[in-house]
Protein backbone atom coordinates (compact mmCIF):
# COMPACT_ATOMS: atom_id res chain seq x y z
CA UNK A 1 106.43 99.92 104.09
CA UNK A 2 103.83 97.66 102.11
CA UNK A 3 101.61 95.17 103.79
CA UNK A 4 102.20 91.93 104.04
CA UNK A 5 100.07 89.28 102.28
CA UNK A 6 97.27 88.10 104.48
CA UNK A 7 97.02 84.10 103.28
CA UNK A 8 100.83 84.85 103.98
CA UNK A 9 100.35 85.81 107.65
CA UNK A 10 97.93 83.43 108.23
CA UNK A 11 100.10 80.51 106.49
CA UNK A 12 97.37 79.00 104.66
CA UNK A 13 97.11 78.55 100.79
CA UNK A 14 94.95 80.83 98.62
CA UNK A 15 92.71 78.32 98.33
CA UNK A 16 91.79 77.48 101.89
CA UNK A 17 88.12 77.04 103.06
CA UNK A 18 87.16 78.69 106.05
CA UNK A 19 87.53 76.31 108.53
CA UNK A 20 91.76 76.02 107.27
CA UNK A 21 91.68 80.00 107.76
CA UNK A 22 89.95 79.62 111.12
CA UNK A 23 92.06 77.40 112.74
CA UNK A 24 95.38 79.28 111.45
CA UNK A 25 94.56 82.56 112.97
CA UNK A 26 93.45 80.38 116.10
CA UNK A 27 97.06 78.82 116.31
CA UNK A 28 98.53 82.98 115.18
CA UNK A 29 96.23 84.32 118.26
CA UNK A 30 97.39 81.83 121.04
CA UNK A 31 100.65 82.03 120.26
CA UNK A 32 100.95 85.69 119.81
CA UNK A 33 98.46 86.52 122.81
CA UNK A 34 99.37 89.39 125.18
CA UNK A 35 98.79 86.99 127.68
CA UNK A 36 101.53 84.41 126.86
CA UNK A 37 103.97 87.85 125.78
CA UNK A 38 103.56 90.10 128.84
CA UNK A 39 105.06 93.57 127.31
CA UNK A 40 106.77 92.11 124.33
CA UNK A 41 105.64 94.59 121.03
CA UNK A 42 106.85 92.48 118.59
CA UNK A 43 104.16 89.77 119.54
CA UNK A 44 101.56 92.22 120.14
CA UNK A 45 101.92 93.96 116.43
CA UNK A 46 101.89 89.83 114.93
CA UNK A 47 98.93 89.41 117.19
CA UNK A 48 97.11 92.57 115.73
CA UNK A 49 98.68 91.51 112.26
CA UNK A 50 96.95 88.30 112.25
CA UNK A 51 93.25 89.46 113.42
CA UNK A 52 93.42 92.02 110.52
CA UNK A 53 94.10 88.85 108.09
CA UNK A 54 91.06 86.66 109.80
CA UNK A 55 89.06 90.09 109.53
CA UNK A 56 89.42 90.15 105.73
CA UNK A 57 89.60 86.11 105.17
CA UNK A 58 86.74 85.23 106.99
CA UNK A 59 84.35 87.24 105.48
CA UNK A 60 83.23 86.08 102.13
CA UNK A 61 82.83 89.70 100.34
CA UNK A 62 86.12 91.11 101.84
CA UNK A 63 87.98 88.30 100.70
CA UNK A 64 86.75 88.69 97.05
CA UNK A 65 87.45 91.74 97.53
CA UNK A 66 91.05 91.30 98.62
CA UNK A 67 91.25 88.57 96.00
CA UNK A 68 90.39 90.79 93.11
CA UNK A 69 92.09 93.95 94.22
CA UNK A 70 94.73 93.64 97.07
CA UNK A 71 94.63 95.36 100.09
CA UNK A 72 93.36 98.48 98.01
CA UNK A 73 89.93 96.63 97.93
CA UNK A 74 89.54 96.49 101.26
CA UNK A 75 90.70 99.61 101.87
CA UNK A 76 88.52 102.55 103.68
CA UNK A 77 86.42 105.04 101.77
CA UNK A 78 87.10 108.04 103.36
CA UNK A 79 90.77 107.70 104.33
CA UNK A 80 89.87 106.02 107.37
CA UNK A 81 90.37 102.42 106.54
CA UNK A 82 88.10 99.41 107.11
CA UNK A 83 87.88 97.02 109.34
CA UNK A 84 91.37 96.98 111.00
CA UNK A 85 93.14 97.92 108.25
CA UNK A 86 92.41 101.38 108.79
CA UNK A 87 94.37 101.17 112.76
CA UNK A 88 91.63 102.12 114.18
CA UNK A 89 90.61 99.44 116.09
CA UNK A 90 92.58 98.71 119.55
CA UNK A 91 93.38 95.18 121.27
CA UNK A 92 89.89 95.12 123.28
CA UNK A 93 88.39 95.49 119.95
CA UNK A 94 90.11 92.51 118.51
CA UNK A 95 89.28 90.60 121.61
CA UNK A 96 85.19 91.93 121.32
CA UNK A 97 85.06 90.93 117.64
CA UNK A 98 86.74 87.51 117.39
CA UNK A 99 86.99 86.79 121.21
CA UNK A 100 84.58 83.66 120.50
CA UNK A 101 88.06 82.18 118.64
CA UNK A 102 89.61 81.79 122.41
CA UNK A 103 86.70 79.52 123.99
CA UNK A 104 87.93 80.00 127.90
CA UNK A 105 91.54 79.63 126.92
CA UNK A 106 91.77 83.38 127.73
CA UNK A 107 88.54 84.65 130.05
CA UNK A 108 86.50 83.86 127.79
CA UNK A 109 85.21 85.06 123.82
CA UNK A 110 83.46 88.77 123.64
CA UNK A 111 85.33 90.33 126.58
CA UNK A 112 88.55 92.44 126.95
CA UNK A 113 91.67 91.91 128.58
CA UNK A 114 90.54 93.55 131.37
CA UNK A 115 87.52 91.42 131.19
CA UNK A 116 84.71 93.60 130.47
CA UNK A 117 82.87 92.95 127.31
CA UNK A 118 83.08 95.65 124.89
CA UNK A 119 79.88 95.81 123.03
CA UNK A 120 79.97 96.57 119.22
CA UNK A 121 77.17 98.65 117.16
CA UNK A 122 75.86 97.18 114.12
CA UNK A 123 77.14 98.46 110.90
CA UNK A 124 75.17 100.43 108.57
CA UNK A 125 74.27 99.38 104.45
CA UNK A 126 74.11 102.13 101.98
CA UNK A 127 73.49 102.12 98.45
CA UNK A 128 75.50 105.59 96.76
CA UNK A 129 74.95 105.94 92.93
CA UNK A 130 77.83 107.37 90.83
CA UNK A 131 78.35 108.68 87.11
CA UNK A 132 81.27 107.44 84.74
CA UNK A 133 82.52 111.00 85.05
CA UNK A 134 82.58 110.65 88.98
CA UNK A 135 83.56 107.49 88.59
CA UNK A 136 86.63 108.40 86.31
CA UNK A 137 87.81 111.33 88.95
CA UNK A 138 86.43 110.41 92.39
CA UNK A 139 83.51 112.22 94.05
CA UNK A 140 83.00 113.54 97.12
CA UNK A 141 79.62 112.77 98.62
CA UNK A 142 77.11 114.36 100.90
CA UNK A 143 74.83 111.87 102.46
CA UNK A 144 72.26 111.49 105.25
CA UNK A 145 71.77 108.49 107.21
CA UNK A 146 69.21 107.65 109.75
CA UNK A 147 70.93 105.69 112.52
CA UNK A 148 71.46 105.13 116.25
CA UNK A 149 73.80 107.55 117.87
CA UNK A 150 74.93 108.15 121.36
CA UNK A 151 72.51 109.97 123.52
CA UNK A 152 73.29 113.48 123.99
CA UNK A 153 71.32 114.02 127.56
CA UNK A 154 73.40 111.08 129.10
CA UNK A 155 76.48 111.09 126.73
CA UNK A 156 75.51 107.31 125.98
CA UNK A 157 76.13 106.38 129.80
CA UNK A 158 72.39 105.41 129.69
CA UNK A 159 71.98 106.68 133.48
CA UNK A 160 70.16 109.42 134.74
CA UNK A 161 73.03 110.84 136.89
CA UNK A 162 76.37 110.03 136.96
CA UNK A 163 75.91 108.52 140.30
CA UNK A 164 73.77 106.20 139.20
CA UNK A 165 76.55 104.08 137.44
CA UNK A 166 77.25 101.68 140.07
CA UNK A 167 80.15 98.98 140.00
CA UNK A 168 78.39 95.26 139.48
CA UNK A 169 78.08 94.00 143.13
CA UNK A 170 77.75 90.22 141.24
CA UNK A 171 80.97 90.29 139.22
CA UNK A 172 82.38 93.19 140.88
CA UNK A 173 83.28 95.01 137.84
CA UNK A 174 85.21 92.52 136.03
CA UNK A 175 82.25 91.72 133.48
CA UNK A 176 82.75 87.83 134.34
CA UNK A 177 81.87 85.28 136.91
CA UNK A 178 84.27 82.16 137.91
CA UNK A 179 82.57 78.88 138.80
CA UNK A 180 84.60 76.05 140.31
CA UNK A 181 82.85 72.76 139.81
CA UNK A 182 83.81 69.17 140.96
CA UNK A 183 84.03 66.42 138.50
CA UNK A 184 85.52 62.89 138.71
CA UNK A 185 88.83 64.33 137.17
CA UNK A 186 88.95 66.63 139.90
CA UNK A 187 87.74 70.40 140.11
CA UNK A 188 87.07 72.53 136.69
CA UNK A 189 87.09 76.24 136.61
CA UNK A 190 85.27 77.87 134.06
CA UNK A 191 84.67 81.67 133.39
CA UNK A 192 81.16 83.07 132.10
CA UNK A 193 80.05 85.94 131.26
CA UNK A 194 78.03 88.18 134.13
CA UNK A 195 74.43 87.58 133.99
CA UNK A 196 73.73 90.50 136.09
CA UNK A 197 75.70 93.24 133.79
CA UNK A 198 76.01 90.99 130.80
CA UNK A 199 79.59 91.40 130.77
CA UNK A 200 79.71 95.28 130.98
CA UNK A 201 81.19 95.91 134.75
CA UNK A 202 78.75 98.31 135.39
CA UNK A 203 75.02 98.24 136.19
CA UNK A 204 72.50 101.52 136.34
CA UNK A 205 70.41 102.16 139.29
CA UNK A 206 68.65 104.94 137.69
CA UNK A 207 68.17 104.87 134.32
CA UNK A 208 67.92 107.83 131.49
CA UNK A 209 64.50 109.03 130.73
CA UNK A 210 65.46 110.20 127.25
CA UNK A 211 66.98 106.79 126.01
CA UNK A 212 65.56 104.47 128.40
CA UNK A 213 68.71 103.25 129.75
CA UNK A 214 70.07 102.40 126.37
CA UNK A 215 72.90 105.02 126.18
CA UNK A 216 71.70 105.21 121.92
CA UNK A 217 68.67 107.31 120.58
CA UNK A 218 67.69 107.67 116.86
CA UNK A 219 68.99 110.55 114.85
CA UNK A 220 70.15 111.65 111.14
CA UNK A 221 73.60 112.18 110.73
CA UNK A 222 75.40 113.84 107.98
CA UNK A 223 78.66 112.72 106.17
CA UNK A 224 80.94 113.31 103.46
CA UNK A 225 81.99 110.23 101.60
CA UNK A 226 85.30 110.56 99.61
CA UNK A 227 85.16 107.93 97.24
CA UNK A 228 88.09 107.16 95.08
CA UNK A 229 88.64 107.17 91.20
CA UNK A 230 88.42 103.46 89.89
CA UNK A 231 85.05 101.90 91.93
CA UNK A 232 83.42 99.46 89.86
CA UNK A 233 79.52 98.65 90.21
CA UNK A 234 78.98 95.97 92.75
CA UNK A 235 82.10 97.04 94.95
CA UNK A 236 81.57 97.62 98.79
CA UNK A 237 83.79 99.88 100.86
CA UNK A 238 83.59 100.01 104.28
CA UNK A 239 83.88 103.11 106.93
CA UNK A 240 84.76 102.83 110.00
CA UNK A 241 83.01 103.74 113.06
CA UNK A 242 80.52 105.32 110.69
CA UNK A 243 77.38 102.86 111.51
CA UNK A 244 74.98 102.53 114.83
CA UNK A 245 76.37 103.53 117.97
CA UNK A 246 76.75 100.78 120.52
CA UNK A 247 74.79 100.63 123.96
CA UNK A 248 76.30 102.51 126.68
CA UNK A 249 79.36 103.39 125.60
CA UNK A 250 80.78 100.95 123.07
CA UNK A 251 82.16 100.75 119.59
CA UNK A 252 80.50 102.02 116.70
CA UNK A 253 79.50 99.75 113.60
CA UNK A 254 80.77 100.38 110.26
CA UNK A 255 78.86 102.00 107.27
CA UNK A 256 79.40 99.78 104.35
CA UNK A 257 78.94 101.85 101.24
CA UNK A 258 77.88 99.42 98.00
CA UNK A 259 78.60 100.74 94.93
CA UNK A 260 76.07 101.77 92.06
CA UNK A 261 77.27 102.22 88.71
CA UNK A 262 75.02 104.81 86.33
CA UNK A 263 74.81 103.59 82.82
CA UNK A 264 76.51 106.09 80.62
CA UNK A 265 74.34 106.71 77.36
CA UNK A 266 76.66 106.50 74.69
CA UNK A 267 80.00 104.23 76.52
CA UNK A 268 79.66 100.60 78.10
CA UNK A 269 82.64 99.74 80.65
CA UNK A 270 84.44 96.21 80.59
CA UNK A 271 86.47 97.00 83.96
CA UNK A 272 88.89 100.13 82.59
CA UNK A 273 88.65 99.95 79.37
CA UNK A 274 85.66 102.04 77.95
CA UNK A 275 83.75 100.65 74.24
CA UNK A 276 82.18 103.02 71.75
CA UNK A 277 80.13 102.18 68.75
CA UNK A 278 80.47 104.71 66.11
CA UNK A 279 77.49 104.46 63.12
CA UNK A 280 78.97 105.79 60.20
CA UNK A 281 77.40 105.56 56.14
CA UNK A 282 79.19 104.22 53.82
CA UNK A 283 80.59 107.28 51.99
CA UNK A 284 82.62 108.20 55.19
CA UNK A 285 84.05 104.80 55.59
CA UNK A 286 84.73 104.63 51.63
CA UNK A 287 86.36 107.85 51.26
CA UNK A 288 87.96 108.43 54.82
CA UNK A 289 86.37 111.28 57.47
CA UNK A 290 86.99 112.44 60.77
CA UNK A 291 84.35 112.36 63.75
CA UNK A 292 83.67 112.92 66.98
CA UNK A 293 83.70 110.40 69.40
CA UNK A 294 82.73 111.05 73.38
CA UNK A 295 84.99 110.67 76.11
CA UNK A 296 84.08 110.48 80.02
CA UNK A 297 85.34 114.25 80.29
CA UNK A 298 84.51 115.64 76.63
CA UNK A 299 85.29 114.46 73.23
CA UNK A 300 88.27 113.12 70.98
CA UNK A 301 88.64 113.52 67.28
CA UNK A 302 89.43 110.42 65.59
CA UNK A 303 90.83 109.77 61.70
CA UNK A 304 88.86 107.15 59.76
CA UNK A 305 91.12 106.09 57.02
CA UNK A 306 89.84 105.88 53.10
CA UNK A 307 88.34 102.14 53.03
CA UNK A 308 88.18 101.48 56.61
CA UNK A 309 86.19 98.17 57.18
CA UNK A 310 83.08 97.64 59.15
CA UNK A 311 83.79 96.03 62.38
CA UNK A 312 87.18 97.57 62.55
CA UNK A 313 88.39 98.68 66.12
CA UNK A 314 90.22 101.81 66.92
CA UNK A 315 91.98 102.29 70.20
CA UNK A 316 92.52 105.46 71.72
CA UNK A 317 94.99 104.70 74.84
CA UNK A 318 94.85 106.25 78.00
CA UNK A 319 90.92 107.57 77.25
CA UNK A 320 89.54 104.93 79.29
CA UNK A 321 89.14 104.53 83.43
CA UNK A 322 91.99 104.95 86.25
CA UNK A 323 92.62 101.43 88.35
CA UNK A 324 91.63 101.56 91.45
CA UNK A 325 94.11 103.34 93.69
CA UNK A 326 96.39 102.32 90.71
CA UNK A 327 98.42 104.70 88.15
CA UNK A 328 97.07 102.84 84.76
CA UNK A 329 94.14 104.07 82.65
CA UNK A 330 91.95 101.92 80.26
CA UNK A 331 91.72 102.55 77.06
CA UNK A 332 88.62 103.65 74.95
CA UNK A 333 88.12 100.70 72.03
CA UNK A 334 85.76 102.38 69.13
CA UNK A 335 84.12 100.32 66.74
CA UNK A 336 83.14 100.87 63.35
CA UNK A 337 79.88 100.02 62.14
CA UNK A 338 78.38 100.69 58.87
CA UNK A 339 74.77 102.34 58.67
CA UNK A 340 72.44 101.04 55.85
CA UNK A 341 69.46 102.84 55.42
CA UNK A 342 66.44 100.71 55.30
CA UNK A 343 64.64 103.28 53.34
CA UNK A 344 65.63 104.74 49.85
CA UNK A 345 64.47 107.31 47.04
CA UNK A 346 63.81 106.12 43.62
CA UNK A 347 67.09 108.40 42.77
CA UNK A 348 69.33 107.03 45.52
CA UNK A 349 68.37 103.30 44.46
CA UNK A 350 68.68 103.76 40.96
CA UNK A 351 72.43 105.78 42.18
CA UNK A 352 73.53 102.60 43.91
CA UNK A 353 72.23 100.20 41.11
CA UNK A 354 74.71 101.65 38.93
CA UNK A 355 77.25 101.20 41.67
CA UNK A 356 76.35 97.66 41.92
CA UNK A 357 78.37 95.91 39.29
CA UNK A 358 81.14 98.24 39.75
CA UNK A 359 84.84 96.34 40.15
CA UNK A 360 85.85 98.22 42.87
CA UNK A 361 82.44 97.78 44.77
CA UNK A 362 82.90 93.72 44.54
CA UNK A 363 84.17 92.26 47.68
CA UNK A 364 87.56 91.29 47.91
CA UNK A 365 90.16 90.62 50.39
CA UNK A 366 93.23 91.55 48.23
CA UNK A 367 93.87 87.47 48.17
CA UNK A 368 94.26 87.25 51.78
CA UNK A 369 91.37 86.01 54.46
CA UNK A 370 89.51 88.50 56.05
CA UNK A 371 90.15 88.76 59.71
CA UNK A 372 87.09 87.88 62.06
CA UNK A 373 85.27 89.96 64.62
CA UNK A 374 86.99 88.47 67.16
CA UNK A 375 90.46 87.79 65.61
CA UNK A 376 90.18 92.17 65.26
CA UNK A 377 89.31 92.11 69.08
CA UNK A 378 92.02 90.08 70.06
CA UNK A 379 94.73 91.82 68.42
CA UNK A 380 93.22 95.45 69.91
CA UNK A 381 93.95 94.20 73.23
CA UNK A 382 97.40 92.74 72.78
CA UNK A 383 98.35 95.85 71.19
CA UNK A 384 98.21 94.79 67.77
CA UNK A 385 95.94 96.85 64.72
């Protein structure tokens, strides 16, 4: 079944500034909210539906992303999906990451239905450099990254023993506090977070000597990224649960892999589509020749016809890049271009001086108008010759 369109979730127009997309997936969340739908699924999957929209939407790069590419663009690295897109993310995470959308309509932003607050680890920026040739089949990448990981002696509880996580006495577990205050339009309840737990549930008497109490410690990890055909330099993909471990038990951070592009030494991309410049002297032009030409995974012969102009652009179809997640390939576009030496033999100039006056060697369009550069370029990407 294919996704629906997130502006189309949402209900707001392509062109909507933040605030617009904001205040739709505010008016989405309340009425969807497991709190106003007690067991109904339908409401809970909308609910989940629309905080995967706002997660895309609100954030600048994902939505260019989205814009550009679809849902593919947003899509995980490694299989796993990003943000919530991949379904990896459950209701309390929702209600950690975007709980602040709420205010105290429901308990109160960064805490879970149950109330606790469910701490998130920061997300992790890499930089991953790739080939045309990996780019054109996909690579599979080994990496190391330094980052904050649960801590093995306490298994990220952050406590010494396991007796010494004790329930909050302050909020008694519930990771909030309710104050009831009198104004002249009567009393006001309003729910906080716990000062004494910060929202947790949980406080420890005793804390870990090896992380200090933290429940994270530094390590290097290593992953394999699986990085699909198509990336263009620039282009950010995001793994989930891949970045810093969160305090005491919480949700990992993302890594957010950013795309380097090598330059290739002989082709220059313009998306899929791949451009060659072939030098050629004047004799192979003039009387026709075949060369070689280099493709991303080896070479292509290619026909120059007797009197083949300079500027001239040959397409080979299909020799270019894959789409992303897509089933089209680019095309490679060679150009002809027409070496003149700069130096010359007294033989070879007095050769081309009798050449000179020649009829044949006087320009001539054959009574019709030359096509331009960019009249040739036009017609090689419409299809025509």
């Amino acid at each position: 079944m294919s996704k629906r369109d997130f502006y189309e979730i949402l209900g707001v127009a392509k062109s909507a500034d933040a605030d617009e997309i904001k205040k739709a997936y505010r008016k989405m969340a309340l009425k969807y909210h497991p709190d106003k739908n007690p067991g109904d699924k339908a409401s809970e999957e909308k609910f989940k539906e629309a905080a995967e929209a706002y997660e895309v939407l609100s954030n600048p790069e994902k939505r260019k992303r989205y814009d550009q590419y679809g849902h593919q663009g947003v899509g995980g690295a490694s299989g796993g999906g990003g943000g919530f897109s991949g379904g990896g993310f459950s209701m309390d995470d929702i209600f950690s990451q975007f709980g602040d959308i709420f205010g105290g309509a429901f308990g109160g932003g960064g805490q879970s239905r149950g109330g606790r607050r469910v701490t998130k680890g920061t997300n992790l920026r890499i930089k991953v450099k790739l080939t045309l040739e990996e780019i054109a089949s996909g690579a599979e990448k080994k990496i190391k990254v330094n980052k904050f990981v649960s801590c093995k002696t306490c298994n990220g509880s952050g406590a010494k023993t396991a007796s010494a996580v004790k329930t909050c006495t302050t909020c008694r577990g519930t990771g909030h506090v309710t104050r009831v205050t009198s104004t002249f339009l009567g009393q006001m309840q309003t729910t906080a977070v716990c000062p004494s737990c910060n929202g947790e549930g949980q406080t420890v008497t005793d804390k870990c000597t090896t992380c200090r109490g933290d429940g994270i410690t530094r390590d290097e990890e290593t992953m394999t990224l699986n990085l699909p055909a198509g990336v263009e330099d620039g282009m950010q993909m995001s793994v989930s649960g891949k970045g810093n471990a969160a305090p005491r038990g919480g949700i990992n951070g993302d890594l957010i892999v950013a795309i380097e592009e090598i330059e290739h030494p002989e082709l220059k991309r313009d998306g899929i589509n791949l451009y060659y410049d072939a030098y050629l002297n004047f004799a192979d032009v003039a009387l026709g020749a075949q060369i070689e030409v280099p493709l991303v995974d080896g070479k292509a012969k290619v026909k120059i016809d007797e009197g083949t102009q300079s500027g001239k652009i040959l397409r080979l179809r299909g020799k270019g890049l894959p789409e992303l997640n897509g089933y089209h390939k680019g095309d490679l576009l060679v150009c002809v271009n027409v070496f003149t030496p700069q130096k010359l033999s007294k033989d070879e100039k007095a050769m081309i001086e009798k050449m000179r006056d020649a009829e044949n060697f006087k320009p001539t369009t054959g009574g019709k108008k030359e096509k331009s550069f960019f009249q040739r370029m036009k017609e090689t990407f419409t299809g025509g010759e």
